[in-house]
Protein backbone atom coordinates (compact mmCIF):
# COMPACT_ATOMS: atom_id res chain seq x y z
CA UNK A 1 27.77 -45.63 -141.57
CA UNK A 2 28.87 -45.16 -137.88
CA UNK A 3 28.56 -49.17 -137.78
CA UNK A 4 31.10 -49.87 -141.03
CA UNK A 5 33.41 -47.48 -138.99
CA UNK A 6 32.96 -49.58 -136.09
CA UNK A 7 33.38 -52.81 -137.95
CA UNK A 8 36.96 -51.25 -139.38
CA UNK A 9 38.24 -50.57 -136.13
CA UNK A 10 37.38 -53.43 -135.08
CA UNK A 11 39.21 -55.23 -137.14
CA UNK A 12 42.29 -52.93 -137.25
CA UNK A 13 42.35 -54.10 -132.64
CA UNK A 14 42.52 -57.36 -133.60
CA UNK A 15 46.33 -56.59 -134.89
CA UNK A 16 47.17 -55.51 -131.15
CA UNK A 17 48.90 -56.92 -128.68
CA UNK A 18 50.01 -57.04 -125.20
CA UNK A 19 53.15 -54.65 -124.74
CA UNK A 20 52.34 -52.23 -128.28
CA UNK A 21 53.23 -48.58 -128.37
CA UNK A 22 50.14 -47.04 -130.45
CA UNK A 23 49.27 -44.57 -132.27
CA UNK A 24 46.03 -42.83 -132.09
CA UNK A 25 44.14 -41.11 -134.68
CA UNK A 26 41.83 -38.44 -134.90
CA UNK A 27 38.58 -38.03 -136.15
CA UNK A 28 34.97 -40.32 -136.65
CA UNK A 29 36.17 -43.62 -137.20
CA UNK A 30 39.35 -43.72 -134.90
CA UNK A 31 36.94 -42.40 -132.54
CA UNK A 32 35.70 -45.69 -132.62
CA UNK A 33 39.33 -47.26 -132.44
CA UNK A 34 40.40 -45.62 -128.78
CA UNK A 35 36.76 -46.67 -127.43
CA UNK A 36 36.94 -50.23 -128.28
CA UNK A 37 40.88 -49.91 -127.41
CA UNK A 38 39.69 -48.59 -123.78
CA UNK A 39 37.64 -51.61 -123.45
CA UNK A 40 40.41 -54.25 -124.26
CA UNK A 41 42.57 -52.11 -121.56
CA UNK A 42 40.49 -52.70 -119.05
CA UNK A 43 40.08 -56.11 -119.35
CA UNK A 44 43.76 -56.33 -119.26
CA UNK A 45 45.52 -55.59 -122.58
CA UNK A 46 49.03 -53.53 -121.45
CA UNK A 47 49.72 -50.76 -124.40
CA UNK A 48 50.39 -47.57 -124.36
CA UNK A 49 49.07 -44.79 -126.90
CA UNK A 50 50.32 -41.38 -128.16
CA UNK A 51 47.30 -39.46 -129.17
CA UNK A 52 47.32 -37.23 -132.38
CA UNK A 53 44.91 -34.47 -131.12
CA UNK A 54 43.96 -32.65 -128.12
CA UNK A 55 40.86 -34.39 -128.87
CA UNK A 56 41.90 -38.24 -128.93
CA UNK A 57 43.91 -37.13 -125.78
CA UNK A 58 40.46 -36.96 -123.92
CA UNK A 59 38.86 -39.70 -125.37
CA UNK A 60 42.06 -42.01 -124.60
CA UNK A 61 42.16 -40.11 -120.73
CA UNK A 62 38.01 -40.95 -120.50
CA UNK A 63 38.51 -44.94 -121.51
CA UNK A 64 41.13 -45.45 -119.76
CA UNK A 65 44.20 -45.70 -122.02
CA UNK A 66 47.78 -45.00 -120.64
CA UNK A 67 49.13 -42.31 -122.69
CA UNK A 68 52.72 -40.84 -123.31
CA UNK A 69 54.81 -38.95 -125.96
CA UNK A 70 56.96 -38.83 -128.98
CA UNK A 71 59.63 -37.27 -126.41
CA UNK A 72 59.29 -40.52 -124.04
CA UNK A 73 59.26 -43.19 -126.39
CA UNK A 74 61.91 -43.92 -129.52
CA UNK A 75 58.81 -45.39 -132.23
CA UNK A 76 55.48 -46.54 -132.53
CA UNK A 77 54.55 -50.08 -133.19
CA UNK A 78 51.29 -49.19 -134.92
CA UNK A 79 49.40 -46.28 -135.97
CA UNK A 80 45.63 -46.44 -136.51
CA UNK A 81 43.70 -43.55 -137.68
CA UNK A 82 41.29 -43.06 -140.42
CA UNK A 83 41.24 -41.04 -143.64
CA UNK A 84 39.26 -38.55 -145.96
CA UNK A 85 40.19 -40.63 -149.22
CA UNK A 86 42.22 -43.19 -150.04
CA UNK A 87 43.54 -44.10 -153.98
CA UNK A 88 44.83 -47.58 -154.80
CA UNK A 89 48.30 -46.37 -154.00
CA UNK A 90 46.96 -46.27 -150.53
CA UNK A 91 47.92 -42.31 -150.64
CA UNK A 92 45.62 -40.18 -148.32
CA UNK A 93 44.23 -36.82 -148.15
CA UNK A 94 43.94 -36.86 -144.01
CA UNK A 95 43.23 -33.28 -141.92
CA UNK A 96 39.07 -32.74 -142.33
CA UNK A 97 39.40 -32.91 -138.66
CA UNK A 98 42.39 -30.48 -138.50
CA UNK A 99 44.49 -32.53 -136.79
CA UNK A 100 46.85 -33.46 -139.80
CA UNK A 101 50.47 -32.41 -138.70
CA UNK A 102 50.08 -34.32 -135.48
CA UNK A 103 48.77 -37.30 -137.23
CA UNK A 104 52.01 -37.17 -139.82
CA UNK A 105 54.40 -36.80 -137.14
CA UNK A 106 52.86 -39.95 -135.77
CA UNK A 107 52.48 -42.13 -138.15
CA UNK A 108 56.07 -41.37 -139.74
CA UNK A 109 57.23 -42.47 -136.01
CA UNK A 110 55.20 -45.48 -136.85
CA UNK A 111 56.22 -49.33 -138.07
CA UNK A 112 52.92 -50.51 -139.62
CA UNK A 113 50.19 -47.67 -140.22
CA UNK A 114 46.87 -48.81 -140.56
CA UNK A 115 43.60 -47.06 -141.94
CA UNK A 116 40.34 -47.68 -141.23
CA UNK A 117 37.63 -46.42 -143.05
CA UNK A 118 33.96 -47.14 -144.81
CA UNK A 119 34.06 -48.28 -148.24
CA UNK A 120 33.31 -44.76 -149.53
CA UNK A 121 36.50 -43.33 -148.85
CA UNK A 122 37.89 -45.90 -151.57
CA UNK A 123 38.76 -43.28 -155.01
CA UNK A 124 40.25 -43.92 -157.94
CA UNK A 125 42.17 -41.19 -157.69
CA UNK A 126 42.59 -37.96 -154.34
CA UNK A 127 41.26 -34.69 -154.98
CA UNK A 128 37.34 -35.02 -154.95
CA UNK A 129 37.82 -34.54 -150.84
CA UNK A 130 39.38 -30.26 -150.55
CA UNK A 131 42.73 -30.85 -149.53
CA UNK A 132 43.82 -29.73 -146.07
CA UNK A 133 47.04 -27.21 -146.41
CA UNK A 134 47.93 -26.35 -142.85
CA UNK A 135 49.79 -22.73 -142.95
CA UNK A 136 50.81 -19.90 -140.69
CA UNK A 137 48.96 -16.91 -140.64
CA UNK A 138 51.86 -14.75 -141.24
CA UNK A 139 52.66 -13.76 -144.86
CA UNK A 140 49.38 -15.45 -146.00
CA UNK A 141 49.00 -13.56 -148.95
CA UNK A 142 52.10 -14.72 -149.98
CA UNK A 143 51.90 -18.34 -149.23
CA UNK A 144 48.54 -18.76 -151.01
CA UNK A 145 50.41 -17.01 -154.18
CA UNK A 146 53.47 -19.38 -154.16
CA UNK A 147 50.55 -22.70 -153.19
CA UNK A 148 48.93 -21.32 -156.87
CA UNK A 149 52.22 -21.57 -158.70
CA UNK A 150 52.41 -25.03 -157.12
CA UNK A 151 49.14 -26.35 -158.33
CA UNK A 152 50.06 -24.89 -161.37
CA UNK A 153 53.12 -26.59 -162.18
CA UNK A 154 51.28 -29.81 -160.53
CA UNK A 155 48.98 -29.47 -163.26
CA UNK A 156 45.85 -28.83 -160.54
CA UNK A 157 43.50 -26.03 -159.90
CA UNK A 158 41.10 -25.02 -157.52
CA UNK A 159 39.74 -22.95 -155.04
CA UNK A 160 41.47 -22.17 -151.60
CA UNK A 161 39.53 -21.18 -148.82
CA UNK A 162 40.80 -20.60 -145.17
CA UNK A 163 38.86 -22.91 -143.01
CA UNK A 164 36.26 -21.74 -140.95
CA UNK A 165 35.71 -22.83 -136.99
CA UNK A 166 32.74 -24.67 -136.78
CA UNK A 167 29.92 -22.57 -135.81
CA UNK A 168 31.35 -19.20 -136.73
CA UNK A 169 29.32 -16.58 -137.72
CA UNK A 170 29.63 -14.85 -141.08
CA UNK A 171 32.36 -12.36 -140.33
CA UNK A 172 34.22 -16.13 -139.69
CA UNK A 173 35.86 -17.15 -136.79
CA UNK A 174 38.96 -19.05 -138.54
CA UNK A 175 39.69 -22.69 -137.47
CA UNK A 176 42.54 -22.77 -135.41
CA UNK A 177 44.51 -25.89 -135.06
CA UNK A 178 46.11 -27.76 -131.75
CA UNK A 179 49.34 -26.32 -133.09
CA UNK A 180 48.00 -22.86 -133.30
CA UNK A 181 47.94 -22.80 -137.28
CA UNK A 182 45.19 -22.16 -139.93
CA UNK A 183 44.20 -24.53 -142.56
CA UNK A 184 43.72 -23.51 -146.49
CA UNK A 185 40.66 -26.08 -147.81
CA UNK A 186 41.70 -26.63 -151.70
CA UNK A 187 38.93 -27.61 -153.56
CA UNK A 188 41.28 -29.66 -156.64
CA UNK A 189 38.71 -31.80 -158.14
CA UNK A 190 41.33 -34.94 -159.39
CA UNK A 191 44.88 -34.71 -158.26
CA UNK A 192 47.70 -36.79 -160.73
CA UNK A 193 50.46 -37.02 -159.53
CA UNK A 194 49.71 -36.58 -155.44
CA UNK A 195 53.42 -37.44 -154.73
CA UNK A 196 54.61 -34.28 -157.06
CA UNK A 197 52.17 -32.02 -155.45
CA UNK A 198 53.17 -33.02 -152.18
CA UNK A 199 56.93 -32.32 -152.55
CA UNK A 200 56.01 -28.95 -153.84
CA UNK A 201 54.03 -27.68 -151.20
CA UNK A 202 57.05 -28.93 -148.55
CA UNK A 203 58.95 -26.85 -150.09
CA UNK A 204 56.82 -23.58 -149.29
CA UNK A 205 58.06 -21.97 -146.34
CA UNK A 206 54.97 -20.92 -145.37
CA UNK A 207 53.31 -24.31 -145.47
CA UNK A 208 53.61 -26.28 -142.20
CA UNK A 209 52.21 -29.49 -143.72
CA UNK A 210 49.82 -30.96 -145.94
CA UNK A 211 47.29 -33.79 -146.15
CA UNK A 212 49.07 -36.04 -148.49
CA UNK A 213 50.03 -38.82 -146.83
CA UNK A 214 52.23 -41.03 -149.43
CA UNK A 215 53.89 -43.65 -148.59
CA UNK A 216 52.92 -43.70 -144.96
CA UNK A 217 49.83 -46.04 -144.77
CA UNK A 218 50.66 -49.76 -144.76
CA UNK A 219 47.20 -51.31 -144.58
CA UNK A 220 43.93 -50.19 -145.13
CA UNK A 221 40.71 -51.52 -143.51
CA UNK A 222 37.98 -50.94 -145.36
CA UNK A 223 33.78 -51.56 -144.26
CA UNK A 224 31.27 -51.97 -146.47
CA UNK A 225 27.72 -53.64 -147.13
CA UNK A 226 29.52 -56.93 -148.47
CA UNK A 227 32.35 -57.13 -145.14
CA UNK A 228 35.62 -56.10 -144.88
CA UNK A 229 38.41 -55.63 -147.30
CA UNK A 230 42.05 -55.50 -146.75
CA UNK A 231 44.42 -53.67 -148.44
CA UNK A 232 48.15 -54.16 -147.87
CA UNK A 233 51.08 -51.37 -149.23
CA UNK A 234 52.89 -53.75 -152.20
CA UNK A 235 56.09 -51.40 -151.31
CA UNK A 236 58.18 -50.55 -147.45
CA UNK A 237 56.75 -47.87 -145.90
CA UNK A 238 58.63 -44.74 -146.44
CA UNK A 239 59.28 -46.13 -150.69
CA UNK A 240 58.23 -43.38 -152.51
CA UNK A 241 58.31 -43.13 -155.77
């Protein structure tokens, strides 16, 4: 598996070039990304990243990569980062690595955003991965009552489940995120309409953000046992329906 992810982001560099602004995901397979990115700096390549974690920040600092900020530059040529599932829309459910507002923020700042991942991230439809729902801990009673009226009028239902830190005993030691919120895990099952759902949990004021990403990926990169596959958006970035 760790060598499809490999394959993916290696094929995703090969869209670089000398002078790019980049963004740079979190988790397993971008992982991959910023260490074969390092490499290609130090034989020479000039770009520059903006990292979407605390994490990627010192992976990009370890190989090498010149890094800077959303405040210092105006956009982002590319963003690469992977994904938790992907439907043919090429809408995500990002954030099992908590890192999900960061990696919006990004990739909305982005031209192109491209998504690598192994072939089994490929669904039919979102919702068989628990949805990240990133929240603040104030009022959270109340937020995860007005989240159940939005899966309800979404037509979903599931379980919620504040997300555990890695590692925490049973009396839980809640997973805290770079921004310093919690995440709500919703365990949906199918999701129909994952544009609808997402414009009702925006609209929560307790919600900070969410891990549908519509209409933000432009290509996906996808490794399996039979190569790659491409998958390019048929509408602009940013069309939603």
């Amino acid at each position: 598996m760790e060598q499809l992810k490999r394959q993916a982001a290696a094929h995703a560099l090969e869209e670089v070039r000398d002078g790019m602004q980049l963004g740079l995901g979190t988790g397993s397979t971008a992982k991959h990304f910023v260490e074969l990115l390092g490499e290609r700096v130090r034989a020479g390549l000039k770009v520059i990243g903006v990292p979407t974690s605390e994490t990627t920040r010192a992976d990009a600092e370890r190989w090498g990569i010149p890094l800077t900020t959303l405040d210092e530059i105006d956009h982002l040529d590319i963003t690469v980062d992977g994904a938790d599932e992907i439907d043919p829309q090429l809408n995500l459910i990002k954030g099992g690595g908590g890192a999900l507002l960061r990696e919006k923020i990004v990739a909305a700042a982005s031209d192109r955003m491209i998504v690598i991942a192994d072939d089994t991230k490929w669904v039919p439809a979102l919702g068989r991965f628990p949805l990240p729902i990133e929240v603040i801990p104030f009022g959270l009673g109340a937020t995860r009552r007005a989240i159940e009226q939005a899966f309800a009028q979404c037509g979903v239902s599931g379980q919620m489940a504040v997300r555990n830190a890695k590692g925490g005993d049973k009396d839980g030691h809640v997973f805290v995120t770079d921004g310093g919120h919690w995440i709500l895990d919703a365990r949906l099952g199918r999701i129909e309409d994952p544009a609808r759902l997402a414009s009702a949990l925006s609209a929560i004021p307790g919600v900070v953000e969410h891990g549908l990403f519509i209409g933000l990926a432009t290509t996906v990169v996808l490794a399996g046992g039979g190569g790659i596959r491409v998958i390019e958006r048929r509408k602009p970035k940013g069309d939603q329906e």
